[in-house]
N, C-alpha and C. Protein backbone atom coordinates (compact mmCIF):
# COMPACT_ATOMS: atom_id res chain seq x y z
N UNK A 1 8.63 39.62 -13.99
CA UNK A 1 8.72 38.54 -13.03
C UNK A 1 9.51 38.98 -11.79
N UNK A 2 10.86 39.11 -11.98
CA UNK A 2 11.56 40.01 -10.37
C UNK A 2 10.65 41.24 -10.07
N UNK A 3 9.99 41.75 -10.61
CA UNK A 3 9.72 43.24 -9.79
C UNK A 3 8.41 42.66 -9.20
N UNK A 4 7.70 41.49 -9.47
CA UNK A 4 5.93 40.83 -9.31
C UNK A 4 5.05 42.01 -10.04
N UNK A 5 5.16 42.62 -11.22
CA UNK A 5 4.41 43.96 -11.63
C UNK A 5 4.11 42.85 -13.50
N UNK A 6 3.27 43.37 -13.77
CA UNK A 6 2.88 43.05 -15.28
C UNK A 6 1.74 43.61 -15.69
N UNK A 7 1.42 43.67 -17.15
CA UNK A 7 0.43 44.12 -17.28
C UNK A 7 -0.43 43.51 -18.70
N UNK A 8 -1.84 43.56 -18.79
CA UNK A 8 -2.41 42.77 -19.47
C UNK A 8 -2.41 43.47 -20.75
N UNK A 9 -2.38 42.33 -21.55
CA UNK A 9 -2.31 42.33 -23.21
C UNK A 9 -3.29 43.81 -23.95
N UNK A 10 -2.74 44.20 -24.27
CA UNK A 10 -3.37 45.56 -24.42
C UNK A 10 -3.86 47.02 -23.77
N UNK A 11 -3.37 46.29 -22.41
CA UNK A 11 -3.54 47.43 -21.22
C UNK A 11 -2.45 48.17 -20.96
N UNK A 12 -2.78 49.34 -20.54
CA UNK A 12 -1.73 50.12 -20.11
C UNK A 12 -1.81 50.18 -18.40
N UNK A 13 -2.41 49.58 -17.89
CA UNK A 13 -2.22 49.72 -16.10
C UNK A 13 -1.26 48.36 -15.69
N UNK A 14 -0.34 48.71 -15.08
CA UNK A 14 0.51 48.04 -14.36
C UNK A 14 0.16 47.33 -13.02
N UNK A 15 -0.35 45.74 -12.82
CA UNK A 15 -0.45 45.54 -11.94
C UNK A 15 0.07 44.67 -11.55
N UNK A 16 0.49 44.39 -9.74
CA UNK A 16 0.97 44.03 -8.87
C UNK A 16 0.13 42.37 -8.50
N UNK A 17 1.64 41.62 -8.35
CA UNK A 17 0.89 40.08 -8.18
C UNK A 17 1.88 39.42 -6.57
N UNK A 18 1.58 39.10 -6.00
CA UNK A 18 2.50 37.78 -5.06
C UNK A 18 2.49 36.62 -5.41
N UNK A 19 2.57 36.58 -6.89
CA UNK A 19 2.66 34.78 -7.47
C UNK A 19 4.04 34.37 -7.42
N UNK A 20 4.13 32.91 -7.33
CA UNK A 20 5.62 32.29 -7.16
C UNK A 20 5.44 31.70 -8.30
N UNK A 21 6.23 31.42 -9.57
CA UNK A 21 6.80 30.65 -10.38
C UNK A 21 7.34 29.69 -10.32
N UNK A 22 6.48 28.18 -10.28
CA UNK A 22 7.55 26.87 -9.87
C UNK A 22 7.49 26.29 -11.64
N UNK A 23 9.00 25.92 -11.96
CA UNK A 23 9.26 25.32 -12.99
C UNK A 23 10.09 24.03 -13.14
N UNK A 24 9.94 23.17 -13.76
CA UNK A 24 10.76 21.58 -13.18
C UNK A 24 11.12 21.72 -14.96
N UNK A 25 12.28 20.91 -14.81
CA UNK A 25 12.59 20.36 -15.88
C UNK A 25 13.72 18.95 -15.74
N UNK A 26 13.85 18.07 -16.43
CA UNK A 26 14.94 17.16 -16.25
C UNK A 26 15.96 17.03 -17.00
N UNK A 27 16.37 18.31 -17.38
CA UNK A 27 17.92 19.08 -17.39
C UNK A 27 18.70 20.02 -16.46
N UNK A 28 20.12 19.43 -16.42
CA UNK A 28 21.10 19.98 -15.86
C UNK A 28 20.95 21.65 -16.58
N UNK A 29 20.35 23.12 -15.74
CA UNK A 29 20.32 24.05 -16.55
C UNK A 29 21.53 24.71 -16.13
N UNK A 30 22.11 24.54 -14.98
CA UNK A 30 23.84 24.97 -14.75
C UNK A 30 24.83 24.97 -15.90
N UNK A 31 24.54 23.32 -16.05
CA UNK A 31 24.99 23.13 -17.44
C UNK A 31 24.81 23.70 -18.74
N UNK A 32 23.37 23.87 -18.90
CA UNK A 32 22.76 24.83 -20.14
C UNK A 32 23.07 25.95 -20.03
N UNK A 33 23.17 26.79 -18.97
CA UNK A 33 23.60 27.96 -18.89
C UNK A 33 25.13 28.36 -19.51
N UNK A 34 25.85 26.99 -18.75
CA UNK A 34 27.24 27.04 -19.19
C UNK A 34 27.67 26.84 -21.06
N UNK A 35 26.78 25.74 -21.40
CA UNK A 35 26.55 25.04 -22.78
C UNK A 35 26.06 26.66 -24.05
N UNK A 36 25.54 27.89 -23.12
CA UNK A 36 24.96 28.40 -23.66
C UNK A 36 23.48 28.34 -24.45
N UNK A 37 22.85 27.07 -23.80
CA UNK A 37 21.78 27.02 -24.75
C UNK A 37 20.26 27.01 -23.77
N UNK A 38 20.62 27.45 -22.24
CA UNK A 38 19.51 28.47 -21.43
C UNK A 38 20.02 30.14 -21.46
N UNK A 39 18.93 30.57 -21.18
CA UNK A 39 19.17 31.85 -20.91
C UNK A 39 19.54 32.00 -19.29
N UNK A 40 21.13 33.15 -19.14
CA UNK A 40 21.28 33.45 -17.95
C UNK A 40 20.77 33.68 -16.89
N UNK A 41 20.23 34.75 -17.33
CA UNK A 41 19.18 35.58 -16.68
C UNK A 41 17.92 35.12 -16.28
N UNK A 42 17.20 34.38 -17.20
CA UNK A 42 16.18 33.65 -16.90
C UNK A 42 16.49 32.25 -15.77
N UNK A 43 17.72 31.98 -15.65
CA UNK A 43 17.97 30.91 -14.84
C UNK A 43 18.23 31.66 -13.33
N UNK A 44 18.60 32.42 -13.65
CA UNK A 44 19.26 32.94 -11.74
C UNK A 44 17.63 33.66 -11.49
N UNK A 45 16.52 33.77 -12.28
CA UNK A 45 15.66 34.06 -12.05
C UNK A 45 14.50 32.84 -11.28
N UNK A 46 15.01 32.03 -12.16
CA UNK A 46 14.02 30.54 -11.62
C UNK A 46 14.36 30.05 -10.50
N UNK A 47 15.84 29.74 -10.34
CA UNK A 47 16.87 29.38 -9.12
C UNK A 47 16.72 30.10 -8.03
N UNK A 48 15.75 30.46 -7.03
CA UNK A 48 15.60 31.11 -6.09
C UNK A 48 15.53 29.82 -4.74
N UNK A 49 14.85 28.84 -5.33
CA UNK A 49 14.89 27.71 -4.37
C UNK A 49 14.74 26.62 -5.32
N UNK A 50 15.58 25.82 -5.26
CA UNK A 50 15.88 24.70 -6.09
C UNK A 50 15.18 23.32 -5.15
N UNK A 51 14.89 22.36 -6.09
CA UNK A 51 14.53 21.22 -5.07
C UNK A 51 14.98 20.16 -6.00
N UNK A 52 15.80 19.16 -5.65
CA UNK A 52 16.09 18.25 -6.23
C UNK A 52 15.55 16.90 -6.28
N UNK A 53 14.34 16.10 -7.22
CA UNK A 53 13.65 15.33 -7.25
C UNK A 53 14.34 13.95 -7.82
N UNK A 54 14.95 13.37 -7.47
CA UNK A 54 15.90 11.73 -7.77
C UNK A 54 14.91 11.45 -8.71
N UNK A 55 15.09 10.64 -10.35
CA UNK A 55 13.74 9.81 -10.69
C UNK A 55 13.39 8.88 -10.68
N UNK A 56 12.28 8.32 -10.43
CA UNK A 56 11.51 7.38 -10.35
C UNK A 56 12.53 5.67 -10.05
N UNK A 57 13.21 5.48 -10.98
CA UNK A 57 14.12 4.63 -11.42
C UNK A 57 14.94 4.22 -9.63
N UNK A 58 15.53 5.49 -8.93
CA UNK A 58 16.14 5.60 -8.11
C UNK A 58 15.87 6.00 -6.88
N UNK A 59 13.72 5.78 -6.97
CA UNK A 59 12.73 5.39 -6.04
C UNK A 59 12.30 4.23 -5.89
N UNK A 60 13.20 3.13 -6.19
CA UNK A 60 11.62 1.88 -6.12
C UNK A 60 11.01 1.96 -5.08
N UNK A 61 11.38 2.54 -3.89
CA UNK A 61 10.64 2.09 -2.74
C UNK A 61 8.99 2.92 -2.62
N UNK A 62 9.26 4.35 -3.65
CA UNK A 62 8.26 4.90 -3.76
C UNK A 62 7.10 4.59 -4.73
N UNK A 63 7.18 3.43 -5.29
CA UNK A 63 6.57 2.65 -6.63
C UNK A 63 5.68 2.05 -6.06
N UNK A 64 5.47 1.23 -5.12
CA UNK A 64 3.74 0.78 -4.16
C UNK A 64 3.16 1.30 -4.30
N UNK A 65 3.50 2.33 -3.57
CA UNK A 65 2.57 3.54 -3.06
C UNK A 65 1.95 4.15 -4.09
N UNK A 66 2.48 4.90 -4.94
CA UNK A 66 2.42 5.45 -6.22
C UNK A 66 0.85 4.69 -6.92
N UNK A 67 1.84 3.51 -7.39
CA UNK A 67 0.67 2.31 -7.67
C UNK A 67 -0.92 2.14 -7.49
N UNK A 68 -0.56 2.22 -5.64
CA UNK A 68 -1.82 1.96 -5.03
C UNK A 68 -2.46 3.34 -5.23
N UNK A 69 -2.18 4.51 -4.91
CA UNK A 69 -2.83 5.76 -5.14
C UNK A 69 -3.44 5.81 -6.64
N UNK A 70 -2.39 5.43 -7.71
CA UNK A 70 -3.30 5.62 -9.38
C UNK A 70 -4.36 4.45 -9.44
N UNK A 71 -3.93 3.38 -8.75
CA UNK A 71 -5.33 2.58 -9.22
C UNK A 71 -6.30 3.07 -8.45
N UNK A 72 -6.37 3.46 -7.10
CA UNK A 72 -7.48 3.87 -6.62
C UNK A 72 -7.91 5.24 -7.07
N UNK A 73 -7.54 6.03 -7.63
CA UNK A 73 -7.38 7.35 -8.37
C UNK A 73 -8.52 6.97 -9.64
N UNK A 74 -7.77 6.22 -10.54
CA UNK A 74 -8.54 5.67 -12.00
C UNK A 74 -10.05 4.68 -11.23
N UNK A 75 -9.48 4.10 -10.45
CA UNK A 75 -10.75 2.75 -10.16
C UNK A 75 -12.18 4.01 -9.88
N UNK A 76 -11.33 5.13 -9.36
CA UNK A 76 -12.99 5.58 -8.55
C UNK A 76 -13.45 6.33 -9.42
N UNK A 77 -12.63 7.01 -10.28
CA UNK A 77 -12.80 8.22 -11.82
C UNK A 77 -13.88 7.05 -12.81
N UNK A 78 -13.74 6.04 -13.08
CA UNK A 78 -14.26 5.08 -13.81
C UNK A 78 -14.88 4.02 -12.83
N UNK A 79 -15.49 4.29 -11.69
CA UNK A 79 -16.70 3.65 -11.33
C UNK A 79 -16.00 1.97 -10.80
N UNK A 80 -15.15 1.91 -10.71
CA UNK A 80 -14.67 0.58 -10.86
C UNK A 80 -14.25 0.26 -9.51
N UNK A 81 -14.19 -1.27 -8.93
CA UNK A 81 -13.68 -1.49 -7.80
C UNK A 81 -12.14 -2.71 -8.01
N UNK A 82 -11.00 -1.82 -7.99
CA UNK A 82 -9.87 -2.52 -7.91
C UNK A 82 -9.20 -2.53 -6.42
N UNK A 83 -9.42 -4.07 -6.02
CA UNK A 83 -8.90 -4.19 -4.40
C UNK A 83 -7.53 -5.02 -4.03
N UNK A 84 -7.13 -5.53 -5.83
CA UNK A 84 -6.23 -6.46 -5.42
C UNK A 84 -4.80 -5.94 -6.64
N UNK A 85 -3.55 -6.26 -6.25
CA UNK A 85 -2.87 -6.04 -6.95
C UNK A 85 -1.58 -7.33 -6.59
N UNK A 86 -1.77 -8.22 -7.84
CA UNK A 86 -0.86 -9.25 -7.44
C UNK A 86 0.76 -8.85 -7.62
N UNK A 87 0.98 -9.45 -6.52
CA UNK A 87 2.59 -9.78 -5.75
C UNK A 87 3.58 -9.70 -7.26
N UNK A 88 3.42 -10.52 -8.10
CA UNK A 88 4.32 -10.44 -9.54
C UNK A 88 4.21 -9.50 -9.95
N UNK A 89 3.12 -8.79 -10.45
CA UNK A 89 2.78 -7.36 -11.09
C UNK A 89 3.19 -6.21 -9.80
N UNK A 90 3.20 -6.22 -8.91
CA UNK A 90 4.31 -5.50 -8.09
C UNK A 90 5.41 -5.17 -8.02
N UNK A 91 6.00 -6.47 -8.46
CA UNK A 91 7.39 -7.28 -7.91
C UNK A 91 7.82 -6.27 -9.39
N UNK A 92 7.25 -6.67 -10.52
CA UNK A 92 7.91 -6.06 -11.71
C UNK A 92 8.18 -5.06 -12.23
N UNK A 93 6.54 -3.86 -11.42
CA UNK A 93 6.22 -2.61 -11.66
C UNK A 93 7.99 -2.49 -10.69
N UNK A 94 8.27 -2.46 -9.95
CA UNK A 94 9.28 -2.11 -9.05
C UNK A 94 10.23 -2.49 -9.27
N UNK A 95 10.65 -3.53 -10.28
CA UNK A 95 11.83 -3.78 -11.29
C UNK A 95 12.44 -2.60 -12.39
N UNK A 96 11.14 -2.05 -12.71
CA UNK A 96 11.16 -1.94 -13.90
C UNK A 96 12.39 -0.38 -14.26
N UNK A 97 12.71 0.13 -15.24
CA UNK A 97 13.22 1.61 -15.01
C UNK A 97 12.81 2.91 -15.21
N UNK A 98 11.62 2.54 -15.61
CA UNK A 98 10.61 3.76 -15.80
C UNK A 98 11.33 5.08 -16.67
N UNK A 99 11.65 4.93 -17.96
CA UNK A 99 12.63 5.94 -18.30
C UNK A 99 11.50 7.26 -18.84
N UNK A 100 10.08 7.11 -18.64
CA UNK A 100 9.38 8.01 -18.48
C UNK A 100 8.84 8.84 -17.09
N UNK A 101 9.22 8.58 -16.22
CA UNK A 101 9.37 8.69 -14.71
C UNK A 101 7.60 8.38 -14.36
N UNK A 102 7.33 9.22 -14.11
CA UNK A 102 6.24 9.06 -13.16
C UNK A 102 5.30 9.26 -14.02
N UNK A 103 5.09 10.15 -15.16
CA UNK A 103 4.43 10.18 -16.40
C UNK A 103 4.01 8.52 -16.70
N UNK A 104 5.16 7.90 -17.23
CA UNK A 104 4.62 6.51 -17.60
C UNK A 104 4.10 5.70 -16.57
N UNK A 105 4.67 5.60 -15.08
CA UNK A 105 3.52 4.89 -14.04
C UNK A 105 2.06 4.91 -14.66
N UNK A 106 2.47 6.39 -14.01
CA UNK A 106 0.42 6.77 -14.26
C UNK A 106 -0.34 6.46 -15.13
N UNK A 107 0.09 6.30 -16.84
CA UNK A 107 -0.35 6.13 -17.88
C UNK A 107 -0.73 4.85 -17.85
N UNK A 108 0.10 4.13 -17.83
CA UNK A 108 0.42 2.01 -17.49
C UNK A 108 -0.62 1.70 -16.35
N UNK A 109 -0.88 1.99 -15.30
CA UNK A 109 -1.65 2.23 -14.33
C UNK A 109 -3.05 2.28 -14.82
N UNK A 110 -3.27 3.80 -15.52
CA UNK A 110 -4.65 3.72 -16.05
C UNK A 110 -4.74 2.75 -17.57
N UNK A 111 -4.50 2.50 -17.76
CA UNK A 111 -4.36 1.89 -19.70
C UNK A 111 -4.74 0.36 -18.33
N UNK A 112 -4.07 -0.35 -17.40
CA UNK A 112 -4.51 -1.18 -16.35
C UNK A 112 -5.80 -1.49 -16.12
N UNK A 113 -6.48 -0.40 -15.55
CA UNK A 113 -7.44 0.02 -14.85
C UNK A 113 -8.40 -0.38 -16.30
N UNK A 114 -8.14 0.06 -17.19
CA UNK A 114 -9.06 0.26 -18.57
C UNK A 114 -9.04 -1.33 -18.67
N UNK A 115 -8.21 -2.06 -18.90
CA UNK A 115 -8.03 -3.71 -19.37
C UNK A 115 -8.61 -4.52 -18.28
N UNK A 116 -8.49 -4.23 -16.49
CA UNK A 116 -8.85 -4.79 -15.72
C UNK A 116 -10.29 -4.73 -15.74
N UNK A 117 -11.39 -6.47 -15.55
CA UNK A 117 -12.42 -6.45 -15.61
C UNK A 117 -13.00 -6.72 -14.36
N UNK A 118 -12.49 -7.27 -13.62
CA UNK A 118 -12.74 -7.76 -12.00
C UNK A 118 -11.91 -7.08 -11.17
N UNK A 119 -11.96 -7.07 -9.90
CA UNK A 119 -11.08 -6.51 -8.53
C UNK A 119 -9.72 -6.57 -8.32
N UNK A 120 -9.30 -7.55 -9.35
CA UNK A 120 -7.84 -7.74 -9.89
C UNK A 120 -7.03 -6.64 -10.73
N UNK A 121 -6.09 -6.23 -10.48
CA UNK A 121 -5.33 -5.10 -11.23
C UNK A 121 -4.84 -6.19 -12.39
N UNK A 122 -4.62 -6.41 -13.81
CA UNK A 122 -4.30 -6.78 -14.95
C UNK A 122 -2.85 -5.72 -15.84
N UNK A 123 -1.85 -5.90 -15.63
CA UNK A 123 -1.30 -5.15 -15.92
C UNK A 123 -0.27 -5.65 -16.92
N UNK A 124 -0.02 -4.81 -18.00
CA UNK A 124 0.70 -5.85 -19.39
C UNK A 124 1.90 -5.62 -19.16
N UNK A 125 2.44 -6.87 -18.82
CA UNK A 125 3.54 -6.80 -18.27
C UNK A 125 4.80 -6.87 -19.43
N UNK A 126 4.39 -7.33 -20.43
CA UNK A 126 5.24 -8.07 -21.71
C UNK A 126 6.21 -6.95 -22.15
N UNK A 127 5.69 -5.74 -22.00
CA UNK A 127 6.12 -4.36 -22.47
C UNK A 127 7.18 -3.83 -21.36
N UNK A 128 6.95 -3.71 -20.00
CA UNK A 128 7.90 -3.46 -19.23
C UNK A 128 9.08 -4.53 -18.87
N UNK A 129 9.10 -5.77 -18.99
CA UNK A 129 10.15 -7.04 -19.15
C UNK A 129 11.12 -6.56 -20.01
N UNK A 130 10.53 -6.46 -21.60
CA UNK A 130 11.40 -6.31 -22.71
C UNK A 130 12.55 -5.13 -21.99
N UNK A 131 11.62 -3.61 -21.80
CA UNK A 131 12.51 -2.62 -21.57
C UNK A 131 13.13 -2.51 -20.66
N UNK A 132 12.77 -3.04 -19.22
CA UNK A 132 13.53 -3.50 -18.03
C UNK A 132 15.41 -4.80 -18.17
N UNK A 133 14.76 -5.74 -19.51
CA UNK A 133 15.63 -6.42 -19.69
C UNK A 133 16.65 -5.77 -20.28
N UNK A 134 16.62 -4.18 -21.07
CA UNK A 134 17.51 -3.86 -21.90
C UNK A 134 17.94 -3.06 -21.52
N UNK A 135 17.14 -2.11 -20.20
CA UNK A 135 18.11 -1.63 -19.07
C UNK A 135 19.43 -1.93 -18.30
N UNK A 136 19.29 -3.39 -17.84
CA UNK A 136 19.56 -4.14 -16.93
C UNK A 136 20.57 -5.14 -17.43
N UNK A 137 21.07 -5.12 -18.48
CA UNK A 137 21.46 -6.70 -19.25
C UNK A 137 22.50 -7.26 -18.66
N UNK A 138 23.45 -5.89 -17.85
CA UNK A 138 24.92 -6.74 -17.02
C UNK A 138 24.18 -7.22 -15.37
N UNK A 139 22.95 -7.09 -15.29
CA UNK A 139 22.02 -7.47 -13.90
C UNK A 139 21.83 -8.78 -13.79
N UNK A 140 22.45 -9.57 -12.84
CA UNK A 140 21.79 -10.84 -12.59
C UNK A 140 20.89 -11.27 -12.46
N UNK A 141 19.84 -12.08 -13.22
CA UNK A 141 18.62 -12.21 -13.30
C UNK A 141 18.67 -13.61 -12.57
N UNK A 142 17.55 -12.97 -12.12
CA UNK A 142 16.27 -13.99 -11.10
C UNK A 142 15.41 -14.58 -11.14
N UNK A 143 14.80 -15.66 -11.24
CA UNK A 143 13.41 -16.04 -11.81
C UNK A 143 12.27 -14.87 -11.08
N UNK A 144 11.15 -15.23 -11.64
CA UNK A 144 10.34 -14.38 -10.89
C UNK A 144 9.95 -15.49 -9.13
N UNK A 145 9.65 -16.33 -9.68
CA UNK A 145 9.81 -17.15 -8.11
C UNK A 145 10.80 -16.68 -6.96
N UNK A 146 11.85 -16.23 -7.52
CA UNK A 146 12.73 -16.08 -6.42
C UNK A 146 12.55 -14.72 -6.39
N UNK A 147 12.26 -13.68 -6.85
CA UNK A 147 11.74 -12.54 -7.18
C UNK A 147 10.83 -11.97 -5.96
N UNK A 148 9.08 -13.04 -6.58
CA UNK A 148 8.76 -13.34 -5.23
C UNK A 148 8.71 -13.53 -3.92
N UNK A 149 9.77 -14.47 -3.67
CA UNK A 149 9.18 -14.65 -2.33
C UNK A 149 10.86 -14.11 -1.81
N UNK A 150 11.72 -13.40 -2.52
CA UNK A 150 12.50 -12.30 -1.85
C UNK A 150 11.69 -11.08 -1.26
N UNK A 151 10.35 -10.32 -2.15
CA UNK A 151 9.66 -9.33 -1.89
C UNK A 151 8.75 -10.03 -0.73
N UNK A 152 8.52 -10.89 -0.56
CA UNK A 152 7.01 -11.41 0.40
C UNK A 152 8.29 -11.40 1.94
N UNK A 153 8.77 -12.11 1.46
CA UNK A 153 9.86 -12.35 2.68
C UNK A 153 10.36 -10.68 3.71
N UNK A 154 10.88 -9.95 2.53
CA UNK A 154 11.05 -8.47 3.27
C UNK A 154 9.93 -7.97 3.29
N UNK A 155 8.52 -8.09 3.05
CA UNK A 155 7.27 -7.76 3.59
C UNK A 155 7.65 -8.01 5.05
N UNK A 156 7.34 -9.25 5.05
CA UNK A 156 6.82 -9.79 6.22
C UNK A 156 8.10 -9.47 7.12
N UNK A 157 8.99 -9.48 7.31
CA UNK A 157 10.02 -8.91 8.16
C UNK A 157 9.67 -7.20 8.25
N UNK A 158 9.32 -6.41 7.40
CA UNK A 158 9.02 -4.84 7.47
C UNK A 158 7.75 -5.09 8.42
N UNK A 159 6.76 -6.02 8.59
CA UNK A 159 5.39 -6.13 9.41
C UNK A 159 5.72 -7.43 10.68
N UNK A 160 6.74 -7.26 10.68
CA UNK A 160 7.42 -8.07 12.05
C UNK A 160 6.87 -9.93 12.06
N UNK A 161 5.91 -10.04 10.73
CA UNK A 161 5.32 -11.03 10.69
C UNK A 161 3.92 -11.35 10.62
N UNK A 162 3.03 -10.02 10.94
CA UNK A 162 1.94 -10.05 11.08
C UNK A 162 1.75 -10.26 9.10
N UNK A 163 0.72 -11.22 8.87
CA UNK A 163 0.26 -11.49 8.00
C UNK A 163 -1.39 -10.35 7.81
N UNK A 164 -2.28 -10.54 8.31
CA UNK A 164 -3.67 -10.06 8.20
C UNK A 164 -3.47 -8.70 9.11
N UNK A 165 -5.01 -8.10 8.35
CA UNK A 165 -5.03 -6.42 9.18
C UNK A 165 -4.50 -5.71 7.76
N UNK A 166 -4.70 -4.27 8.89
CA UNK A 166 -4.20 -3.17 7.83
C UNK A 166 -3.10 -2.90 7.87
N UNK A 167 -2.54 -3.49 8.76
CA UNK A 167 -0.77 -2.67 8.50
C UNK A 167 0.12 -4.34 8.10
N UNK A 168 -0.82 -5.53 8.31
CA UNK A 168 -0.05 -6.91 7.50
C UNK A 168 0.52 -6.79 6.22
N UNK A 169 1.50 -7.62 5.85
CA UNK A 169 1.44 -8.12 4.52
C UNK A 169 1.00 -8.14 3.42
N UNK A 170 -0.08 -8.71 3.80
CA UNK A 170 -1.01 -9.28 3.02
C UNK A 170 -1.76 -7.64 2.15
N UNK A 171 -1.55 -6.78 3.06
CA UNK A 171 -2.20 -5.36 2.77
C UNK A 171 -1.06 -4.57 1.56
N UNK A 172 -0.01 -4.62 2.15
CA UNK A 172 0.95 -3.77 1.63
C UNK A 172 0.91 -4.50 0.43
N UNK A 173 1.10 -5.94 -0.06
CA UNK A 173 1.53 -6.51 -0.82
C UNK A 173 0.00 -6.43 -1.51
N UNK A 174 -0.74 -5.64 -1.57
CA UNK A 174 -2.11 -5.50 -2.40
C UNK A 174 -2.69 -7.03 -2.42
N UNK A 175 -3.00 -7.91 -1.46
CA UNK A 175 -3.22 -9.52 -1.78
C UNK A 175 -4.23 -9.22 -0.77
N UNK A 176 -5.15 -10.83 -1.30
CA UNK A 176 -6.26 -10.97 0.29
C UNK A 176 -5.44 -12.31 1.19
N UNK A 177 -5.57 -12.33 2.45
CA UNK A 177 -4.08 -12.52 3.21
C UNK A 177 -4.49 -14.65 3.06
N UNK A 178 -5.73 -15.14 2.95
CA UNK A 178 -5.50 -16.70 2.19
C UNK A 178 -4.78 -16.54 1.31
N UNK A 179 -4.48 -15.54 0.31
CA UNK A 179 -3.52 -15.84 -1.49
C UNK A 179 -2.75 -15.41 -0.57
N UNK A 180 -1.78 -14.67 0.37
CA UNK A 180 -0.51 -14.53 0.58
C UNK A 180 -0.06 -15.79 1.43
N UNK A 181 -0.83 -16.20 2.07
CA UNK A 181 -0.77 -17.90 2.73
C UNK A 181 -0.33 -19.16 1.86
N UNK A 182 -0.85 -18.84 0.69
CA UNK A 182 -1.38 -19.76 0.01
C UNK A 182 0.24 -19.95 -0.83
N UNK A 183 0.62 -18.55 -1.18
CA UNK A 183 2.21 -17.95 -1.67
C UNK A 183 3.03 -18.09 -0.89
N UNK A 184 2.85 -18.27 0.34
CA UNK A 184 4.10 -18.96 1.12
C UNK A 184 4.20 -19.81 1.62
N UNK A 185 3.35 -20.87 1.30
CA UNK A 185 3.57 -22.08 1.40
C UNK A 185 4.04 -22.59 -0.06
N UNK A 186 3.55 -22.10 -0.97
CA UNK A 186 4.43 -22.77 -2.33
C UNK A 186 5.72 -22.49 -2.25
N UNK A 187 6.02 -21.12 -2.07
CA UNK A 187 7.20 -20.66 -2.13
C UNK A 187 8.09 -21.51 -0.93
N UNK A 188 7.44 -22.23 0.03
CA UNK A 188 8.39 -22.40 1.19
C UNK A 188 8.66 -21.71 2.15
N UNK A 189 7.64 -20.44 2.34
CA UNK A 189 8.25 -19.15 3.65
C UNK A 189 7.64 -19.74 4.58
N UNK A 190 7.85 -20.05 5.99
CA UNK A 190 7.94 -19.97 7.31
C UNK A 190 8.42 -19.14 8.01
N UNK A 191 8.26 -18.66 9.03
CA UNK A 191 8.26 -17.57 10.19
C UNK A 191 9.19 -18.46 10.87
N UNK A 192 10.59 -17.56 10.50
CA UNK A 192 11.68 -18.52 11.29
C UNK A 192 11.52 -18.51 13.26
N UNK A 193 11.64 -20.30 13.73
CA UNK A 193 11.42 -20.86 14.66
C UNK A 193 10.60 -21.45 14.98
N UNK A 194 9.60 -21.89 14.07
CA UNK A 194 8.34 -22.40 13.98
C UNK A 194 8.69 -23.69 13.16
């Protein structure tokens, strides 16, 4: 690996590669090194450029996005047209702590995609509550109503107010922009000065 030279399983010719070795893991290996239970050598070997990836948990903001990419990912792999992803099943996916990081998104996402029968994303939520609640237990809890229209509210302030279009609300928040109308008038949101 340091010299880029190797040679194939039974061969005796030595040949020359320019491959880079990228390896992730979600252990401290400083630590393992220190703990004794990585190899030295193999670590100051991997450690040439380190990149430090925060997880999932300590992204919510990267959890939309994510979202919207696997359902449209699974919807088009399986023929399917998913255009909507309701505001609660958002609100929660982005609660939640994901102690499988991005692995479990994706999985929950498609296992989604599989249960969803119409343009609606269907997502079982019963399973991420429980484990979110047992994350969280010294966390002040919120109804989901207020949940709601805390997330619709900093929508619509991140889109200056514009409701409809592609860069509205109504878009980001995966909704068709009558159901986000329709959600802020139950909820009570007005466009303060009006």
């Amino acid at each position: 690996m340091q010299e880029r030279e190797f040679e194939r399983l039974g061969s005796t010719c030595t040949l020359k590669t320019d491959a880079r070795l990228i390896a992730a893991t979600n252990r401290d290996l400083a630590d393992c090194v220190e703990k004794k239970t990585f190899r030295a050598d193999l670590y100051y070997r991997l450690n040439v450029f380190p990149i430090q990836v925060p997880p999932l948990r300590d992204r919510a903001e990267d959890i939309p996005v994510l979202v919207r990419h696997f359902v449209q990912h699974f919807a088009r792999r399986m023929n399917r047209v998913i255009d909507t992803i309701p505001s609660d099943t958002m609100e929660a996916l982005v609660r939640h702590s994901w102690p499988g990081n991005i692995r479990e998104l994706q999985n929950l996402v498609e296992h989604s995609v599989i249960l969803s029968s119409g343009p609606v994303l269907r997502v079982p939520l019963a399973g991420l509550q429980s484990g979110a609640a047992a994350s969280r237990g010294s966390v002040k809890r919120r109804t989901l109503e207020e949940a709601e229209r805390e997330h619709i509210l900093n929508t619509l302030k991140e889109t200056k107010w514009v409701v409809s279009g592609a860069r509205g609300a109504a878009s980001r928040l995966g909704m068709n922009r009558s159901t986000l109308q329709l959600r802020m008038k139950k909820l009570g949101i007005a466009r303060p000065g009006m």
